[in-house]
N, C-alpha and C. Protein backbone atom coordinates (compact mmCIF):
# COMPACT_ATOMS: atom_id res chain seq x y z
N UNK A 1 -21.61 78.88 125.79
CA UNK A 1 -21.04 79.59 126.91
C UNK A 1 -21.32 78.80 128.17
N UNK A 2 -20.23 78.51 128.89
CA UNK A 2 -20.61 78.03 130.28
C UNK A 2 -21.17 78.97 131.15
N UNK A 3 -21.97 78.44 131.94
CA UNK A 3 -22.73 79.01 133.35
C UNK A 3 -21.74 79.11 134.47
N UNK A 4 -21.38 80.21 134.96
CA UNK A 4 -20.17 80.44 136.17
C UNK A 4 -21.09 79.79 136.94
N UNK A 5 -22.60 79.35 137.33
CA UNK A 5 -23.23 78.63 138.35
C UNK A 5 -23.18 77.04 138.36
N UNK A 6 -22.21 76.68 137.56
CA UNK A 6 -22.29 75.10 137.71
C UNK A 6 -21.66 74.64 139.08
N UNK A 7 -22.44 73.84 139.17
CA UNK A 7 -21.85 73.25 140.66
C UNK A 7 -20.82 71.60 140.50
N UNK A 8 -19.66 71.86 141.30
CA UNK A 8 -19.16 70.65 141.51
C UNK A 8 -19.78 69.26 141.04
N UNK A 9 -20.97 68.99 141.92
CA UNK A 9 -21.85 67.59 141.47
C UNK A 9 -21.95 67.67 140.48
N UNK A 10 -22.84 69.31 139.33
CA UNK A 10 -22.99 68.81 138.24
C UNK A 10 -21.72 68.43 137.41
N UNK A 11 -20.33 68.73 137.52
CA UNK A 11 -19.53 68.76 136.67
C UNK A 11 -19.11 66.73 136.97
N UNK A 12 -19.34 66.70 138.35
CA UNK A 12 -18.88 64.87 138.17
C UNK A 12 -20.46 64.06 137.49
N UNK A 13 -21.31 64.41 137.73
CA UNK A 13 -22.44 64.13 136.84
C UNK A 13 -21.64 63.78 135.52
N UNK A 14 -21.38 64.89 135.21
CA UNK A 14 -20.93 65.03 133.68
C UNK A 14 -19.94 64.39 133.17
N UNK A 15 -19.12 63.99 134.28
CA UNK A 15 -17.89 63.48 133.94
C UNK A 15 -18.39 61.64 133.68
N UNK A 16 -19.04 61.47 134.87
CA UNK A 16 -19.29 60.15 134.99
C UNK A 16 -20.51 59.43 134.24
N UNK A 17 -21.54 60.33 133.04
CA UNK A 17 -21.80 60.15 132.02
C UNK A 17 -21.42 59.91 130.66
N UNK A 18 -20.24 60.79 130.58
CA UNK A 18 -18.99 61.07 129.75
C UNK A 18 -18.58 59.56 129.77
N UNK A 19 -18.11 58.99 131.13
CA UNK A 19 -16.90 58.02 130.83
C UNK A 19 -17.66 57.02 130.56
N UNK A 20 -19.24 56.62 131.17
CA UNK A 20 -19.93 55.63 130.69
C UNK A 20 -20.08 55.47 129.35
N UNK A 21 -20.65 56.31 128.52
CA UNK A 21 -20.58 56.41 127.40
C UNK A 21 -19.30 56.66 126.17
N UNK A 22 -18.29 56.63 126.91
CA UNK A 22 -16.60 56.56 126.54
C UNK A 22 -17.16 54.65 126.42
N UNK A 23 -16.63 54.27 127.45
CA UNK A 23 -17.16 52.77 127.36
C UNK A 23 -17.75 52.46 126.51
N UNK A 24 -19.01 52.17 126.71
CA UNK A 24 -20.21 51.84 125.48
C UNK A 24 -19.47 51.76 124.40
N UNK A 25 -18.91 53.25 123.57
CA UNK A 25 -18.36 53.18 122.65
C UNK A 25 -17.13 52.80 122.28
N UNK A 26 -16.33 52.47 123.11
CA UNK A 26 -15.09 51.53 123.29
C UNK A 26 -15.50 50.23 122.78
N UNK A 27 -16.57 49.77 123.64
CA UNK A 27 -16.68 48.37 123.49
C UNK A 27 -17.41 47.88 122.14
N UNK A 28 -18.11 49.19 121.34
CA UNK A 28 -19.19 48.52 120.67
C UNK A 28 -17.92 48.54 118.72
N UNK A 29 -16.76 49.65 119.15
CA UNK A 29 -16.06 49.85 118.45
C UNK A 29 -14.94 48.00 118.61
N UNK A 30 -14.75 48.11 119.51
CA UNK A 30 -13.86 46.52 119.48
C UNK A 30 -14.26 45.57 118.71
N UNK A 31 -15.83 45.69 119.01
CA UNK A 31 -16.44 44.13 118.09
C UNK A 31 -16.50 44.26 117.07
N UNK A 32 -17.15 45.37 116.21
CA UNK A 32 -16.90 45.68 115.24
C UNK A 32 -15.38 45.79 114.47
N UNK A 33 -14.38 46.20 115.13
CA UNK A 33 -13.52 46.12 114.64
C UNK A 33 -13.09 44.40 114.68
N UNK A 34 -13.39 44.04 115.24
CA UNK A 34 -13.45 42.48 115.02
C UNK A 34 -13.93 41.80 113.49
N UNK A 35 -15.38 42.79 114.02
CA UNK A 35 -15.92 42.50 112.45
C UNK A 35 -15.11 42.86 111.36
N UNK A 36 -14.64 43.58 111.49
CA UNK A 36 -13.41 43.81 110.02
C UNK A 36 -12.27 43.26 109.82
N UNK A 37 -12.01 42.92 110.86
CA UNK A 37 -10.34 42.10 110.67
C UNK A 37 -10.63 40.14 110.58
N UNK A 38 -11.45 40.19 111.33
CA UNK A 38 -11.53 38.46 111.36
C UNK A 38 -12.30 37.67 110.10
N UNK A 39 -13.24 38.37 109.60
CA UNK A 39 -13.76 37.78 107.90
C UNK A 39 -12.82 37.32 106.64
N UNK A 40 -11.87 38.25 106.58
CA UNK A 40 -11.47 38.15 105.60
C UNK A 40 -10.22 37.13 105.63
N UNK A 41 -9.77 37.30 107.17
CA UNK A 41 -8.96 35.97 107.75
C UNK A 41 -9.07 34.41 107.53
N UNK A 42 -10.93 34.40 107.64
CA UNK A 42 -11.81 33.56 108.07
C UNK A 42 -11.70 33.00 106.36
N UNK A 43 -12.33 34.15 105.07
CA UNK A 43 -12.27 33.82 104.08
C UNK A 43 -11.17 33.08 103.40
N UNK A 44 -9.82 34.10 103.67
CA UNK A 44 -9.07 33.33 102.92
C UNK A 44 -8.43 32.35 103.15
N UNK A 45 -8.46 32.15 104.61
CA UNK A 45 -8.39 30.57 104.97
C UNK A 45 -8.82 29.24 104.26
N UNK A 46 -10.58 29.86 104.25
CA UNK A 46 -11.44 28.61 103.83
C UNK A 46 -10.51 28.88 102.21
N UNK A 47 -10.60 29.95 101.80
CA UNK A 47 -10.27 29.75 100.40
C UNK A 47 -8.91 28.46 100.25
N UNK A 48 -8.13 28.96 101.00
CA UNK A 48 -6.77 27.85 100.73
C UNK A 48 -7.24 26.36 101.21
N UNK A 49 -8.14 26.35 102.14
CA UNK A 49 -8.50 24.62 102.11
C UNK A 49 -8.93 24.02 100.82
N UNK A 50 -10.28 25.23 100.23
CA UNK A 50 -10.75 24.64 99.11
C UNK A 50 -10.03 24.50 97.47
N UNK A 51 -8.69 25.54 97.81
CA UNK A 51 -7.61 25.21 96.86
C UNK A 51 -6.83 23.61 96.65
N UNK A 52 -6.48 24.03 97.82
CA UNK A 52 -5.61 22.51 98.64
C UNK A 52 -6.59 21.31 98.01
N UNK A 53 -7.79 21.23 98.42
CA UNK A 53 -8.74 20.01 97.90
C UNK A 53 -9.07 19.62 96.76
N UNK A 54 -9.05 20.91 95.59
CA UNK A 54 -8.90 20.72 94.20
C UNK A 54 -7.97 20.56 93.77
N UNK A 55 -6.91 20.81 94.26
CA UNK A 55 -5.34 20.29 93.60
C UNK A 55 -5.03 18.89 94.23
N UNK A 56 -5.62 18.28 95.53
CA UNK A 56 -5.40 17.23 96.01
C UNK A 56 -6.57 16.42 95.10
N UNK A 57 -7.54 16.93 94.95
CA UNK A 57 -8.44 15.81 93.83
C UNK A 57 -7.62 15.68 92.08
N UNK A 58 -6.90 16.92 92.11
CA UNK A 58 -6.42 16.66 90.72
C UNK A 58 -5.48 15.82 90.64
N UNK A 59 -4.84 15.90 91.98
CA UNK A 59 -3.20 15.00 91.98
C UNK A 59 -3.71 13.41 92.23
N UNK A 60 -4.95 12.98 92.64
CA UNK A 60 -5.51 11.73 92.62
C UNK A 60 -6.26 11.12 91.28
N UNK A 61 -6.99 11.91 90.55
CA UNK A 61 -7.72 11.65 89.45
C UNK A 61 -6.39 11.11 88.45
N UNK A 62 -5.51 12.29 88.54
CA UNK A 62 -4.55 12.36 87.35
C UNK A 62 -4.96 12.78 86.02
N UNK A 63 -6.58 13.57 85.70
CA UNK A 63 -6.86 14.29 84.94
C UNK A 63 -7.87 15.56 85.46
N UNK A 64 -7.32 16.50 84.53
CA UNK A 64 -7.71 18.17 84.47
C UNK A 64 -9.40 18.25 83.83
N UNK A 65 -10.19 17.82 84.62
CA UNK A 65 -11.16 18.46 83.70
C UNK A 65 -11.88 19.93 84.52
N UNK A 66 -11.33 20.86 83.09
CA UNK A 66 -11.30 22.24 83.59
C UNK A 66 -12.97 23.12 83.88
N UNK A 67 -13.97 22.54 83.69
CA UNK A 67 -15.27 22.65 84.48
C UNK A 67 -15.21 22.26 85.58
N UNK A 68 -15.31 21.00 85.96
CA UNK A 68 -15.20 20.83 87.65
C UNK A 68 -14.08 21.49 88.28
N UNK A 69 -12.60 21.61 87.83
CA UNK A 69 -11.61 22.25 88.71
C UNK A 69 -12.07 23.86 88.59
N UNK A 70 -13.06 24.87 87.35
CA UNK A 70 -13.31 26.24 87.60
C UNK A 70 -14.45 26.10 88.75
N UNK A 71 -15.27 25.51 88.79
CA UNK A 71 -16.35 25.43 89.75
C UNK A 71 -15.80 25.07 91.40
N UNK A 72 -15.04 24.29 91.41
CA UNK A 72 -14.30 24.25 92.74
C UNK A 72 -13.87 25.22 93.38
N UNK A 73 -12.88 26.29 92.43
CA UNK A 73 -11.97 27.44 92.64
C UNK A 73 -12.75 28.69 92.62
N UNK A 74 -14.04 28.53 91.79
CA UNK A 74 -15.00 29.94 92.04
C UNK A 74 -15.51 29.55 93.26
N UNK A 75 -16.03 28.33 93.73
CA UNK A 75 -16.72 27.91 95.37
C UNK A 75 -15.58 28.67 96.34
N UNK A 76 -14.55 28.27 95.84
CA UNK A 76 -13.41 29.00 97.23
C UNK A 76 -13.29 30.29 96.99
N UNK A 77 -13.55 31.29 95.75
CA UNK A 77 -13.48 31.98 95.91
C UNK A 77 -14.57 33.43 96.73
N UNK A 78 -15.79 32.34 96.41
CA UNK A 78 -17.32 32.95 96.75
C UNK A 78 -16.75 33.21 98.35
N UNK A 79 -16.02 32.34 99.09
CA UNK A 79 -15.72 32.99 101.00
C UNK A 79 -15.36 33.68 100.95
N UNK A 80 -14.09 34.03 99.81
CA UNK A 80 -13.87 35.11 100.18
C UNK A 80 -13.92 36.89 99.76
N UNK A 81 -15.67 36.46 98.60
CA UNK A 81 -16.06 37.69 98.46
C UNK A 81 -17.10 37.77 99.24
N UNK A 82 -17.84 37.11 100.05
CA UNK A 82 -18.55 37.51 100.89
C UNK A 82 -17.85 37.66 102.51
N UNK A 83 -16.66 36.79 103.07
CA UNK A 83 -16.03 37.82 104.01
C UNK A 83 -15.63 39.28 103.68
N UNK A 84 -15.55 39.72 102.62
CA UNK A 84 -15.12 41.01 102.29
C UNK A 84 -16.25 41.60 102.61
N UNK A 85 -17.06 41.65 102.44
CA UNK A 85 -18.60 42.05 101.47
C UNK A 85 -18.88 41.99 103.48
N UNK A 86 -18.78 41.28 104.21
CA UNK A 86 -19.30 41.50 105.74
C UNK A 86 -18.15 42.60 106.24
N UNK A 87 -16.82 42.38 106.21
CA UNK A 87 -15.95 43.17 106.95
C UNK A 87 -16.17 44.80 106.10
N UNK A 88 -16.76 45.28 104.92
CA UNK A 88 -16.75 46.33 104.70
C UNK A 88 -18.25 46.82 105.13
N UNK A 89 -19.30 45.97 105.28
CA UNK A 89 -20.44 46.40 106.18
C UNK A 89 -20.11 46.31 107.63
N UNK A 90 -18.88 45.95 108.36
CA UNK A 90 -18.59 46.51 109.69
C UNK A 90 -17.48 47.38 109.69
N UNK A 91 -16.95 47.74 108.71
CA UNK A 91 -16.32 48.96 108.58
C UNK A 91 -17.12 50.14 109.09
N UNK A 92 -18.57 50.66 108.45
CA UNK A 92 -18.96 52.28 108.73
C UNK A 92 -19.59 51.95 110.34
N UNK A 93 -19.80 51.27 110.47
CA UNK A 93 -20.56 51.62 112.45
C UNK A 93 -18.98 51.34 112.96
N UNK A 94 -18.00 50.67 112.80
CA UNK A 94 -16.85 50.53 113.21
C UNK A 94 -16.07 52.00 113.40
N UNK A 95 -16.06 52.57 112.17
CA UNK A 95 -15.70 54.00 112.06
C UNK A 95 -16.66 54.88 112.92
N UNK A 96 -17.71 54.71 113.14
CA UNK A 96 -18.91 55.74 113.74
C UNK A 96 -18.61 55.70 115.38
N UNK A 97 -18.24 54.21 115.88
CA UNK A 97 -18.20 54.36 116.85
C UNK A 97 -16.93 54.69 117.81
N UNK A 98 -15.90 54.53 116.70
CA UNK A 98 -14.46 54.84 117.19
C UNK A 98 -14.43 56.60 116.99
N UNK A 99 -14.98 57.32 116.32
CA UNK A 99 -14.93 59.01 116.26
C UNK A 99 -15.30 59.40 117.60
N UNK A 100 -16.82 58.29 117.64
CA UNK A 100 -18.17 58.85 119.03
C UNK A 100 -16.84 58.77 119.94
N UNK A 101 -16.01 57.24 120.58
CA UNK A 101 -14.91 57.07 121.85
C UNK A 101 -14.49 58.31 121.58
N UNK A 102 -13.20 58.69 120.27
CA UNK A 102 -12.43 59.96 120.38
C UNK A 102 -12.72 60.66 121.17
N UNK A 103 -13.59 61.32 120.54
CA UNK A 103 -14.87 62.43 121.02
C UNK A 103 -15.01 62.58 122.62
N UNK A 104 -15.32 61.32 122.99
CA UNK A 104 -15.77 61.02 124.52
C UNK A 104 -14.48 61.48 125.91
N UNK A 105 -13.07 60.95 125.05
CA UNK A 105 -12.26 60.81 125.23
C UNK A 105 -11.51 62.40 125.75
N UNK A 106 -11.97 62.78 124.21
CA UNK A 106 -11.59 64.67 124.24
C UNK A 106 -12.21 65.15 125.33
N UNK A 107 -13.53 65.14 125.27
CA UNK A 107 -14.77 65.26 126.39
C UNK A 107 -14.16 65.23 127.79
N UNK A 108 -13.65 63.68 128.05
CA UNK A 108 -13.09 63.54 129.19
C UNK A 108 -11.87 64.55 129.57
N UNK A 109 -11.10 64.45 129.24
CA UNK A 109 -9.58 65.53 129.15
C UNK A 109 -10.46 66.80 129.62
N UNK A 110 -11.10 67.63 128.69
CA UNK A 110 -11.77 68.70 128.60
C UNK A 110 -12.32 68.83 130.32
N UNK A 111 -13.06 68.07 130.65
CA UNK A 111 -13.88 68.24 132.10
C UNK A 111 -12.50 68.06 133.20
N UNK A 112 -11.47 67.17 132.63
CA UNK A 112 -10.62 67.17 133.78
C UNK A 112 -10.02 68.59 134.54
N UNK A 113 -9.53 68.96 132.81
CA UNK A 113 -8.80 70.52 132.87
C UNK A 113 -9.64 71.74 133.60
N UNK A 114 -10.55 71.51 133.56
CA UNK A 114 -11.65 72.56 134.28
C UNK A 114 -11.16 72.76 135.69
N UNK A 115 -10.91 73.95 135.75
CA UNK A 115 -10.41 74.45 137.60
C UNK A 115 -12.02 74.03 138.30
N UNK A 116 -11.81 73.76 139.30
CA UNK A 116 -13.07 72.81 140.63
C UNK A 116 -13.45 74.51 140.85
């Protein structure tokens, strides 16, 4: 229940805590969401160089020997199970901190609508 005694100041108090912490969680949600989109970018990139280099060593040798070409192709593939393996550990604080903005966001709206 609100207090009919709140005063003006306290309600911009409130507001201007609100939006700081809108921020914070804006910003801490960006990087993280960084963290999820740019790994797996990052991975399968490296993966296609280290493709490219085993098919460019095969097209020079002019023979298949299928131990060194599986060991090459599991190396390229190891980037890109551990970019996965990082972008789904910045998935849950990614998610945590984009609800907290919502939230902040609603928050904000909410204090605007309030008659002075």
């Amino acid at each position: 229940m609100e207090s009919p005694y709140t005063t003006p100041v306290a309600l911009e108090h409130d507001a201007a805590q609100v939006a700081r912490s809108k921020k914070r969680f804006g910003w801490a949600a960006f990087v993280f969401g960084i963290g999820v989109i740019l790994p797996p970018l990052l991975g399968i990139f490296r993966m296609v160089i280290g493709m490219r280099s085993t098919f460019q060593k095969l097209e020079h040798t002019g023979s298949a020997d299928p131990a060194e070409l599986a060991g090459n192709i599991s190396h390229s593939m190891l980037t890109v199970f551990w970019a996965m393996a990082l972008s789904i550990v910045c998935l849950i604080p990614f998610i945590v901190f984009l609800v907290l903005f919502l939230r902040r966001s609603r928050a904000m709206r909410l204090l605007a609508s309030r008659p002075s």
